[in-house]
Protein backbone atom coordinates (compact mmCIF):
# COMPACT_ATOMS: atom_id res chain seq x y z
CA UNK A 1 12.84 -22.46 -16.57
CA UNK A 2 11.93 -18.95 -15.88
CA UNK A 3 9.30 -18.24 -13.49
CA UNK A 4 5.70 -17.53 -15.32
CA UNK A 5 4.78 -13.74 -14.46
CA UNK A 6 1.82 -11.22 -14.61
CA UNK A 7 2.93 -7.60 -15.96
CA UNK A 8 1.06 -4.73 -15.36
CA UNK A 9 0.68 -1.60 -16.84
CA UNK A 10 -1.74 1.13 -15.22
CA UNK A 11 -2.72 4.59 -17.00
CA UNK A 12 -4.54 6.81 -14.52
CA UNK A 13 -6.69 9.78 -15.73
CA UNK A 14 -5.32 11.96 -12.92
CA UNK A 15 -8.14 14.64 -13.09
CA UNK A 16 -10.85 12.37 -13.25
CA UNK A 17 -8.91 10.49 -10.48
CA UNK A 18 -8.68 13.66 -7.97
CA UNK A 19 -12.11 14.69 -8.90
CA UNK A 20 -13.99 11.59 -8.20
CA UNK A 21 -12.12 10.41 -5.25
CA UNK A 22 -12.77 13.87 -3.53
CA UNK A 23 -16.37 13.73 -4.18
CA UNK A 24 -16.73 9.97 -2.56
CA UNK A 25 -14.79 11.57 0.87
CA UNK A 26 -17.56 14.77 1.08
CA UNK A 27 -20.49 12.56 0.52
CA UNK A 28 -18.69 9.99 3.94
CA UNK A 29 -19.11 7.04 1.23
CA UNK A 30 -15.64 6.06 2.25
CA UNK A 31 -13.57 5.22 5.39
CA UNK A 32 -10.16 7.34 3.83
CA UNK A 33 -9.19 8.39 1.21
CA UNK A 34 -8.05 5.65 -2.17
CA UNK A 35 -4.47 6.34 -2.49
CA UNK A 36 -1.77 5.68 -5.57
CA UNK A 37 0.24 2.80 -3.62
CA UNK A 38 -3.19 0.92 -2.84
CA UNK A 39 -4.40 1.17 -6.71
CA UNK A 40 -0.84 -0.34 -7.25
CA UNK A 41 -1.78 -3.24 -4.63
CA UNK A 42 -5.43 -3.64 -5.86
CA UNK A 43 -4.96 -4.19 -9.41
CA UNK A 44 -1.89 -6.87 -8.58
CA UNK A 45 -4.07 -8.65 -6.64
CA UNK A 46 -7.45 -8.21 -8.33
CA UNK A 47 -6.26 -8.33 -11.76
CA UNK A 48 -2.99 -10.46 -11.32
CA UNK A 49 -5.33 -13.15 -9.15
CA UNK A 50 -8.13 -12.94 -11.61
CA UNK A 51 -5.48 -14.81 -14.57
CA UNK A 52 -4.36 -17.10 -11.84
CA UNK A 53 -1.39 -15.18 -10.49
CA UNK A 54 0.06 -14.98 -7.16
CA UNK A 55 1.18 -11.48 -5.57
CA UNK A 56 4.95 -12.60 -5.96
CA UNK A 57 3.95 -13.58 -9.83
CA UNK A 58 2.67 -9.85 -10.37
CA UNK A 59 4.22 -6.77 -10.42
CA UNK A 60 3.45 -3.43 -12.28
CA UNK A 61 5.87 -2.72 -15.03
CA UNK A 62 4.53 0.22 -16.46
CA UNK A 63 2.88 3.46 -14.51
CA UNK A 64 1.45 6.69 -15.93
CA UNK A 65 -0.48 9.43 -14.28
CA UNK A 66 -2.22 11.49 -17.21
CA UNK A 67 -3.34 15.21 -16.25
CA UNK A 68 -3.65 18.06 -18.50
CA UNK A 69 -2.15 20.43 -15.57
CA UNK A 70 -0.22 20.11 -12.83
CA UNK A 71 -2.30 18.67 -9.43
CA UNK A 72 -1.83 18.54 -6.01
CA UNK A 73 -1.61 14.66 -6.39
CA UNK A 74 1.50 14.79 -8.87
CA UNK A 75 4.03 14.10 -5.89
CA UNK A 76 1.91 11.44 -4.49
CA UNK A 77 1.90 9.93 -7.87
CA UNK A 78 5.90 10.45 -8.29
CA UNK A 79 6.14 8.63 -5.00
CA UNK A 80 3.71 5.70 -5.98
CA UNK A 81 6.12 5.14 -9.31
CA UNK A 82 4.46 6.26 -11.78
CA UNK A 83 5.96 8.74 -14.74
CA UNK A 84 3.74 12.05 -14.41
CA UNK A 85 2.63 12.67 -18.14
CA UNK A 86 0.92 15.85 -19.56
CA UNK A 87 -1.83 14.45 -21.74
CA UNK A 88 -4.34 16.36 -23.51
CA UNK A 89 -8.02 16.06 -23.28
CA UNK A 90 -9.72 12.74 -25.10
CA UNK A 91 -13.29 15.00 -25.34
CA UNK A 92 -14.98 18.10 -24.32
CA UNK A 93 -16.61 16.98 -21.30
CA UNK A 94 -13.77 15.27 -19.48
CA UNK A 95 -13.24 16.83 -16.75
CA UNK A 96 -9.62 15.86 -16.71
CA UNK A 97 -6.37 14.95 -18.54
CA UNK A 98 -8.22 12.29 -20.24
CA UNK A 99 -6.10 9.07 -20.28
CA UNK A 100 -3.91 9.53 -23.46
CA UNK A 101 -4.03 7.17 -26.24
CA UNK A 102 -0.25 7.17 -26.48
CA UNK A 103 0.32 6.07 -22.82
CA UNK A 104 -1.96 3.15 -23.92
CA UNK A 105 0.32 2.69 -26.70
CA UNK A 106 3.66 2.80 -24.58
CA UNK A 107 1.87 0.35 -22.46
CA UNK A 108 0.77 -2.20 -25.10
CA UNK A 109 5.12 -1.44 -26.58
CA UNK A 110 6.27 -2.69 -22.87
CA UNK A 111 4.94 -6.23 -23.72
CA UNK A 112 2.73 -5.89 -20.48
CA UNK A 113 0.02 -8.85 -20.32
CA UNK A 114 -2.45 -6.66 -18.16
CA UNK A 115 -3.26 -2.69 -18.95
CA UNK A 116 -5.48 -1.46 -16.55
CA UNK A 117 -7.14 2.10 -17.20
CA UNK A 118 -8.57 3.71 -14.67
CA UNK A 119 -10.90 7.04 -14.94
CA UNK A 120 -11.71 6.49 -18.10
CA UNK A 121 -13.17 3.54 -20.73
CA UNK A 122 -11.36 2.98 -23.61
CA UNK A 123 -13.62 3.74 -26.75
CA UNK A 124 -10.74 3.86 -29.56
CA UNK A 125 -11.58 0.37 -31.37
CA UNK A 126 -8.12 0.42 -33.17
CA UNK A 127 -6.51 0.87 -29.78
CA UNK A 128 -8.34 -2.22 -28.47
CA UNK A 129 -7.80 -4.79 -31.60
CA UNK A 130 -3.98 -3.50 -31.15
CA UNK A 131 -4.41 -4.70 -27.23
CA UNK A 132 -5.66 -7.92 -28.26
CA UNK A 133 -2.92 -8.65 -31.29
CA UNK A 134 -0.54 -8.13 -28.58
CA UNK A 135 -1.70 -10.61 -26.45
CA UNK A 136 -2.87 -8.16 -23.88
CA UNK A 137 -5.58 -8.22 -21.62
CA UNK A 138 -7.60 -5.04 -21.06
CA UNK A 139 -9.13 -4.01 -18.09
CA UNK A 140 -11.29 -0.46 -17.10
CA UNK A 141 -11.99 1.10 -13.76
CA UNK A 142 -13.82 3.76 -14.35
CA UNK A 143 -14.60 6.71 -12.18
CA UNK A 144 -17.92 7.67 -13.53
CA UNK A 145 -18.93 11.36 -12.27
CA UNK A 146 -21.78 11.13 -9.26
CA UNK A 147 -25.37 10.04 -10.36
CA UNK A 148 -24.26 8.20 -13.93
CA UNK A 149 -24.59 4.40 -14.06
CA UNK A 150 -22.40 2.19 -15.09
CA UNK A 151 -23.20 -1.89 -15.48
CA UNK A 152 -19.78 -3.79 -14.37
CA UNK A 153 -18.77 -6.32 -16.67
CA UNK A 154 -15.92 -8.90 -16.18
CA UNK A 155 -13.37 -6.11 -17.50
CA UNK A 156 -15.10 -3.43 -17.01
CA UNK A 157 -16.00 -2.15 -13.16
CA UNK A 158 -17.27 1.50 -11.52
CA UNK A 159 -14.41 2.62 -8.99
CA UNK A 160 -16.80 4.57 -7.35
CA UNK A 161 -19.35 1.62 -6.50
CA UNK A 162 -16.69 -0.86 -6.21
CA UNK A 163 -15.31 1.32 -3.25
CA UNK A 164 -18.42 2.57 -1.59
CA UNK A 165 -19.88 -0.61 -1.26
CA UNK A 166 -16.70 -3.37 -0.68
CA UNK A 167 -14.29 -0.75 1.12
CA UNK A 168 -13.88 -3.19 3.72
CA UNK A 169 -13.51 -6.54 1.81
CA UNK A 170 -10.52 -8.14 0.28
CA UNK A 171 -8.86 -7.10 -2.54
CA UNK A 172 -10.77 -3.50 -2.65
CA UNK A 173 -9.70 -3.00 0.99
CA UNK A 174 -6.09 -2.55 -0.79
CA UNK A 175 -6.94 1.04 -2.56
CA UNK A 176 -7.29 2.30 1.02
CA UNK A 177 -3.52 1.71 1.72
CA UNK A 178 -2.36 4.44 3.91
CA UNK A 179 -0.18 7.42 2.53
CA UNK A 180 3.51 7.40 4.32
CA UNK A 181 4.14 9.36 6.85
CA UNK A 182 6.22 12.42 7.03
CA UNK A 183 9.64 12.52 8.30
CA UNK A 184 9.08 14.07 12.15
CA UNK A 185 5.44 14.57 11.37
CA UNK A 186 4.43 11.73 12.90
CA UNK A 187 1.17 11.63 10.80
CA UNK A 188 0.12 10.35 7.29
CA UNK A 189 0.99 12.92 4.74
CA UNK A 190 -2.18 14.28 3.20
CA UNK A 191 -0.46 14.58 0.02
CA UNK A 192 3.92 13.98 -0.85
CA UNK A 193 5.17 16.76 -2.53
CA UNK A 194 7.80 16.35 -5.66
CA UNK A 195 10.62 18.68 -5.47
CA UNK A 196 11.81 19.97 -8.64
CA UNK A 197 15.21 20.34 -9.43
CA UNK A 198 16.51 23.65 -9.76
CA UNK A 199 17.29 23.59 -13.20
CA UNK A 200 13.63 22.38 -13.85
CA UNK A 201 11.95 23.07 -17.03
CA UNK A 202 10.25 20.97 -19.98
CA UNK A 203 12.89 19.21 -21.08
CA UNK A 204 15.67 21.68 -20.45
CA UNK A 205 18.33 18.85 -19.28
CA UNK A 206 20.73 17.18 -21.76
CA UNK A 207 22.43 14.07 -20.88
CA UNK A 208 24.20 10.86 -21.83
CA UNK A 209 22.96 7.44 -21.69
CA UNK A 210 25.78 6.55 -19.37
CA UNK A 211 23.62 2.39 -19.07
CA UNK A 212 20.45 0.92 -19.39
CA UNK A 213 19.07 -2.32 -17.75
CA UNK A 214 16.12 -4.24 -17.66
CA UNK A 215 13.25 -2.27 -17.00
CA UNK A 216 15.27 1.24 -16.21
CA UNK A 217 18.30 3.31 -17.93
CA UNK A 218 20.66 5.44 -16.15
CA UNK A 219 21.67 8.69 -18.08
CA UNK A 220 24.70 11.16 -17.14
CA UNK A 221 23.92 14.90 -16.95
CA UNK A 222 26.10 17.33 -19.08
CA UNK A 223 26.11 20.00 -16.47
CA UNK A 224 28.10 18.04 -14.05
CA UNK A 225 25.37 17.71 -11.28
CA UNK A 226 25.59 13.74 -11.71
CA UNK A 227 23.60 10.67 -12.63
CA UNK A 228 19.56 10.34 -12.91
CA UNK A 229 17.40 7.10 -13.41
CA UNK A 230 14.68 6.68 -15.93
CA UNK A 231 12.22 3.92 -16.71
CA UNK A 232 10.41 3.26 -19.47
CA UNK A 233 7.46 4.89 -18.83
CA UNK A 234 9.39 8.17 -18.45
CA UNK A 235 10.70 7.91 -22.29
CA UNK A 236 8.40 9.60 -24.81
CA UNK A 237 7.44 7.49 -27.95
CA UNK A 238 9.25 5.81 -29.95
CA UNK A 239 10.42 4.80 -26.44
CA UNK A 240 12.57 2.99 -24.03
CA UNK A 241 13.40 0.23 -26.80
CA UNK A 242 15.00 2.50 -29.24
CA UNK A 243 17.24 4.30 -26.60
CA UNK A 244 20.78 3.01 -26.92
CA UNK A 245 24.29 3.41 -24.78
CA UNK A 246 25.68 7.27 -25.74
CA UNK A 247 22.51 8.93 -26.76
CA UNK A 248 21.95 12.82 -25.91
CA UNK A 249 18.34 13.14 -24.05
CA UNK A 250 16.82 15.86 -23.15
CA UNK A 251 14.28 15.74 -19.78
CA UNK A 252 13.39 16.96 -16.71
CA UNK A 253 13.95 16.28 -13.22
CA UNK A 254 12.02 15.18 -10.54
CA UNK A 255 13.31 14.76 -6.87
CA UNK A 256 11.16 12.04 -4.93
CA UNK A 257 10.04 12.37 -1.29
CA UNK A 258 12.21 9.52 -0.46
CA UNK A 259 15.13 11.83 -1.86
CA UNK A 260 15.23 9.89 -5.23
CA UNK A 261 16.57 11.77 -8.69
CA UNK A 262 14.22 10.66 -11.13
CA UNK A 263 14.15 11.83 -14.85
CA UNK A 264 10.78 12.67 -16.49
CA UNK A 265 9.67 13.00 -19.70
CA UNK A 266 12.08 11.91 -21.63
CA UNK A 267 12.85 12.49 -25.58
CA UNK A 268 15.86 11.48 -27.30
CA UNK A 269 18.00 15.02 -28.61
């Protein structure tokens, strides 16, 4: 029998994210900064341990960083896992990418028993009653601009008071995980830079769905410069279900700071 496991998908409002997190460092209300590879470990072991899941039960399936422009926190977020997506603004006011109501859709399509959102509360009653026919179980961490007030609930909690009061206890202690270090630095890395391919450009690579596996697809480039990897959260909706063996894509190409070729956004041609 197959081992029972917690999935996780996590949508990040990447503006709201930067914004926030900057403003807890000036104001000292933190030890260091909350970084991409501790939210992964915080909501695995908050969320995952909250439905009665160990660590080795829980993984994160499904990762999306939402901004409306580029950031300096894009590479970070490449190197944390998560497909960088361009989302457009949910309202006026937000001061960021908003999180987009179609990576909330991808992440409800990946059959993920946990979404977490973070930055950002999900208001879209549709989107929620299509959360709950799916099983799902929805969770908020919202980063709520200094001075506003938010009253935590069992699924919903304030990032920003969860962290300046309980930086130093267990699970919360996790979002502090520290950055890698450069190669010959010798220090953390304030922030890991992406390299783009050369041939960068929205979607301006065509390729061939040369396999696919569980939980990533591998797809051949038509200009000879080899093979690329992209998981599901890359693939733009419908999504990674309805990519088959031999289809054209077009995408873009991201090179990792461990040196990994990683396809981004992802359509089918």
């Amino acid at each position: 029998m197959s081992e029972n496991r917690c999935t996780i998908a996590v949508v990040v409002n990447g503006g709201r994210w930067v914004q926030e997190a900057a403003a807890l460092l000036a104001q000292n209300a933190i030890p260091r900064a909350m970084t991409l590879g501790g939210l992964h470990d915080y909501v695995r072991i908050a969320f995952g341990g909250k439905l009665g899941y160990t660590m080795e039960q829980t993984s994160v399936v499904m990762a999306q960083w939402c901004r409306a422009r580029p950031t300096d926190s894009d590479g970070e977020a490449v190197a944390a896992g998560f497909a960088v997506v361009t989302a457009p603004h949910v309202t006026d006011e937000d001061m960021g990418a908003g999180l987009a109501l179609e990576a909330v859709e991808v992440a409800v399509k990946s059959g993920a028993k946990v979404i977490v959102m973070v930055g950002a509360q999900m208001a879209w009653t549709p989107l929620r009653q299509k959360v709950e026919a799916a099983n799902g179980r929805l969770f908020e961490l919202l980063l709520l601009p200094t001075g506003k007030v938010q009253v935590s609930t069992e699924s919903v909690t304030d990032l920003r008071d969860l962290a300046r009061n309980r930086h130093a206890t267990t699970p919360v202690s996790a979002l502090f995980k520290p950055l890698p270090v450069a190669p010959g630095s010798g220090q953390a890395a304030a922030v890991a830079t992406a390299e783009p391919d050369d041939s960068f450009a929205a979607n301006a690579i065509v390729g061939v769905v040369k396999s696919l596996a569980k939980g990533y697809g591998i797809v051949t480039r038509k200009d000879g410069r080899g093979d690329v990897q992209f998981l599901p959260g890359h693939v733009a909706p419908p999504g990674f279900e309805f990519i088959e063996v031999g289809d054209t894509l077009r995408f873009d190409v991201v090179r990792t700071p461990a040196g990994k070729w990683l396809a981004q956004r992802v359509v089918r041609a």
